[in-house]
N, C-alpha and C. Protein backbone atom coordinates (compact mmCIF):
# COMPACT_ATOMS: atom_id res chain seq x y z
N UNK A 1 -2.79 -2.89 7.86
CA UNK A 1 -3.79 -3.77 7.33
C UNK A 1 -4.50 -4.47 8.49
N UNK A 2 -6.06 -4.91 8.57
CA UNK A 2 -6.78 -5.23 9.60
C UNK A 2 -7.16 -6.21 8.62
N UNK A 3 -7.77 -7.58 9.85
CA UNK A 3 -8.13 -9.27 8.71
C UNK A 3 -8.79 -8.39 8.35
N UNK A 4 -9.74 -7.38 7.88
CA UNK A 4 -11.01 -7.61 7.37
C UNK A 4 -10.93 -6.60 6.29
N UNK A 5 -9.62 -6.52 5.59
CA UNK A 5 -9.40 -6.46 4.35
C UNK A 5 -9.42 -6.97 3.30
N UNK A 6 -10.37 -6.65 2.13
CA UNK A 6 -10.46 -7.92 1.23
C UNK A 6 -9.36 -7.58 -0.16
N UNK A 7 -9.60 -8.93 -1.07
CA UNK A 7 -8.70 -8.14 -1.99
C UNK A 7 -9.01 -7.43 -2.87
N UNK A 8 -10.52 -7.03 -2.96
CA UNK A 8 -11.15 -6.09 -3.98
C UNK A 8 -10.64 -4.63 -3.46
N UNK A 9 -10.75 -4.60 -1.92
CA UNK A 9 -10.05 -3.39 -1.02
C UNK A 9 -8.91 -2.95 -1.25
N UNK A 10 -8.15 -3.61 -1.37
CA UNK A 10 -6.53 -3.50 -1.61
C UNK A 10 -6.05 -2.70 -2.92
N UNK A 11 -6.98 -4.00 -3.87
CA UNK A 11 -6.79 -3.24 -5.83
C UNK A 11 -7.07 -2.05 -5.59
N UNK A 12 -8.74 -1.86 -4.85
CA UNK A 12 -8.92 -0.24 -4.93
C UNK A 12 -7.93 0.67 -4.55
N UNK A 13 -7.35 0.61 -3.70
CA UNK A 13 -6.70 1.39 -2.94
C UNK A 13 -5.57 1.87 -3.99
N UNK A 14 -4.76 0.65 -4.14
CA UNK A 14 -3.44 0.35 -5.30
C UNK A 14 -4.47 1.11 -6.60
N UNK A 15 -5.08 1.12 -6.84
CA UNK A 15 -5.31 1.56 -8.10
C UNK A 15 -5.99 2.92 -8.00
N UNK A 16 -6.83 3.47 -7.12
CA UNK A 16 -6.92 4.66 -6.66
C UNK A 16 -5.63 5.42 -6.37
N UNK A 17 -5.03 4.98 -6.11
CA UNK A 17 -3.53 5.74 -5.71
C UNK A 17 -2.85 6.17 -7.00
N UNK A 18 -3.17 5.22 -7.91
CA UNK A 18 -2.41 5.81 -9.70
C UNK A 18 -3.56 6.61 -10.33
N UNK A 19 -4.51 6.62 -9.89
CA UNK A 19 -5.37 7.88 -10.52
C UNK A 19 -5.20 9.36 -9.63
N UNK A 20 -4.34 9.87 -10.41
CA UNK A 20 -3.79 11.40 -9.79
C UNK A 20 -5.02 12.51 -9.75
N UNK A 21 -5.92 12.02 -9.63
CA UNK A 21 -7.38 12.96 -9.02
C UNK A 21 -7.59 12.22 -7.29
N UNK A 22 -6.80 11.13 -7.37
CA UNK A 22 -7.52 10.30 -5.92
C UNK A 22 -7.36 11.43 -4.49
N UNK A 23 -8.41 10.89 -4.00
CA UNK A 23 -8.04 11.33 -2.52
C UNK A 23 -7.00 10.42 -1.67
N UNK A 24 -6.40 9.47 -1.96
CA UNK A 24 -6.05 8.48 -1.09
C UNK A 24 -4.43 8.86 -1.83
N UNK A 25 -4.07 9.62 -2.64
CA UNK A 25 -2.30 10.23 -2.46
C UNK A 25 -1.88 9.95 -1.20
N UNK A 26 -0.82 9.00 -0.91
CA UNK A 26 -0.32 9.60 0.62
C UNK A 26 0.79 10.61 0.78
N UNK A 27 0.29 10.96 1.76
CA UNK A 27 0.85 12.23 2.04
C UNK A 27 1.71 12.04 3.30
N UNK A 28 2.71 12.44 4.16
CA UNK A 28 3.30 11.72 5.47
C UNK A 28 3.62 13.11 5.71
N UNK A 29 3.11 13.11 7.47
CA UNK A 29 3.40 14.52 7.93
C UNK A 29 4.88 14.02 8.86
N UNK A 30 5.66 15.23 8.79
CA UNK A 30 7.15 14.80 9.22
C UNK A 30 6.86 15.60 10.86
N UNK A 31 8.31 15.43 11.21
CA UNK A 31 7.84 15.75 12.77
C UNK A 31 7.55 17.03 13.26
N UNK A 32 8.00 17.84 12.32
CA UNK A 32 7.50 19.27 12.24
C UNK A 32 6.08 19.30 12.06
N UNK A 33 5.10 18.76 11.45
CA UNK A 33 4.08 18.82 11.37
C UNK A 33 3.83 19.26 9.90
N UNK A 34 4.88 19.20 8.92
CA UNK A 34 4.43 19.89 7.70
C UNK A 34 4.59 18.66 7.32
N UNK A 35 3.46 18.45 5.82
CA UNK A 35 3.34 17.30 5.20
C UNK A 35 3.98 17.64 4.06
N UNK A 36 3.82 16.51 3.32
CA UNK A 36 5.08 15.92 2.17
C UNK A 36 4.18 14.88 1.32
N UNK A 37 4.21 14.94 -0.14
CA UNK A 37 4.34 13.88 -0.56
C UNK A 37 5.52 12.70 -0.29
N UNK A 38 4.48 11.91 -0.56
CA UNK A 38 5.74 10.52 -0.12
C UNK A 38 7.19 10.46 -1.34
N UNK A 39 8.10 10.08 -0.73
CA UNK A 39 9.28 9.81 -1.72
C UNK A 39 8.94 8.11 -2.35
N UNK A 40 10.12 7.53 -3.00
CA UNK A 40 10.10 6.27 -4.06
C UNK A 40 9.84 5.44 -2.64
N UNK A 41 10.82 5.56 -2.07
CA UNK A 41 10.82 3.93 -1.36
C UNK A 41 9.88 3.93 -0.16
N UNK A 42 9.12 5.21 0.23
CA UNK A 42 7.72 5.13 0.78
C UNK A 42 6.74 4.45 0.11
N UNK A 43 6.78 5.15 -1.24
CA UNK A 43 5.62 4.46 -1.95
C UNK A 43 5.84 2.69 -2.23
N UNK A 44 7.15 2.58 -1.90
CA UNK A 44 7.70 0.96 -2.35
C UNK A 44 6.71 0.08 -1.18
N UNK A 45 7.02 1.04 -0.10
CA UNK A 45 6.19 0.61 0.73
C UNK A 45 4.89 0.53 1.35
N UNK A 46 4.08 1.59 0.63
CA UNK A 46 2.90 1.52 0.28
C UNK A 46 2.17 0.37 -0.07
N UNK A 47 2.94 0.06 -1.47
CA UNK A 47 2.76 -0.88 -2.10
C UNK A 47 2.65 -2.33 -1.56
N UNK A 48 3.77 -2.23 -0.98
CA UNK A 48 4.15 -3.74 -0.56
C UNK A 48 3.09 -4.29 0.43
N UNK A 49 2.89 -2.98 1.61
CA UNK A 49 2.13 -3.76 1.97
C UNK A 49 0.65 -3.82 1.79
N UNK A 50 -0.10 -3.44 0.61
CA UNK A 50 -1.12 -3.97 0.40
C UNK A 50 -0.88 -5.22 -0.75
N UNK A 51 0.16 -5.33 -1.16
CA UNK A 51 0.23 -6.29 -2.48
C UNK A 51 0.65 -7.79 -1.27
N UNK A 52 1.17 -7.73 -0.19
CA UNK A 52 1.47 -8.70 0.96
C UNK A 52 0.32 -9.33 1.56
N UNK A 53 -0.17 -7.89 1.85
CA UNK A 53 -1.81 -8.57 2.18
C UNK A 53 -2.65 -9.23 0.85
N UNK A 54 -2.60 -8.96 -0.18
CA UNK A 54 -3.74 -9.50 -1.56
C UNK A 54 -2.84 -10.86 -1.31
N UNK A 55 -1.60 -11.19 -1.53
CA UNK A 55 -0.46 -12.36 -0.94
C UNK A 55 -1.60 -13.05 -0.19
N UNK A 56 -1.72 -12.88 0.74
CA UNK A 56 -2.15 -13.49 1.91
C UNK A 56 -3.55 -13.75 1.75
N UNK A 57 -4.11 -13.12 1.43
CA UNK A 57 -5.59 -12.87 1.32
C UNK A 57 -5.87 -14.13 -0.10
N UNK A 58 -4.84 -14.52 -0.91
CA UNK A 58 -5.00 -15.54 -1.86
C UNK A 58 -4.24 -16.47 -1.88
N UNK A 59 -3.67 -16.57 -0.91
CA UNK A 59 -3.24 -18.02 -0.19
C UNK A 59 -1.59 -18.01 -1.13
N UNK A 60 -0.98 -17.26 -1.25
CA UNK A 60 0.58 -16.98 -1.79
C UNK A 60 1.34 -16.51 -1.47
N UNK A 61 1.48 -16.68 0.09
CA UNK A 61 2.64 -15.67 0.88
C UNK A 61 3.49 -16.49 0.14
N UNK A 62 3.96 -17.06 -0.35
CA UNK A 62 5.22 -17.48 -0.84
C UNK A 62 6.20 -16.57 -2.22
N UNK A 63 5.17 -16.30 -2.22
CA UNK A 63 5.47 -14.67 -3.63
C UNK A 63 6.71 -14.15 -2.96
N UNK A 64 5.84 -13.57 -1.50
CA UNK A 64 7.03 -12.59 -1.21
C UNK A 64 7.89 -13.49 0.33
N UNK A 65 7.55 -14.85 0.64
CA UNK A 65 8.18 -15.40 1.72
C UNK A 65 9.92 -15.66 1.12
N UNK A 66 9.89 -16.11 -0.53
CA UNK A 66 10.87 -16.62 -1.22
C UNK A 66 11.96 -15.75 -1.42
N UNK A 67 11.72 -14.46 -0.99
CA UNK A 67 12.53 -13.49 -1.37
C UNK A 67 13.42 -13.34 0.46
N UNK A 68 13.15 -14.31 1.72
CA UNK A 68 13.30 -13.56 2.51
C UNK A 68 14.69 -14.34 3.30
């Protein structure tokens, strides 16, 4: 994430990612060079960190500071 992410950016992304036509699937190439869909706790982390940044970006790091 770069500051000049907004949080309209983020939803898109997060919500482009559940429309299974998107281009923005991630995909992670392993060290072989062959790619992969991502497994669960990649995508956990996908997630997190754009939902950390929308956090931040609306003044609620405490969402996820409380958990730490």
């Amino acid at each position: 994430m770069n500051e000049d992410d907004t949080v309209r950016e983020n939803l898109k992304i997060l919500l482009d990612f559940n429309n299974s036509e998107s281009p923005h699937v991630p995909y992670q190439r392993d060290q072989s060079g062959t790619i992969h869909l991502i497994n669960v706790h990649e995508l956990q982390e996908f997630n997190e960190e754009r939902l950390i940044a929308i956090a931040d970006l609306l003044g609620m790091s405490d969402l996820y500071l409380e958990d730490k």
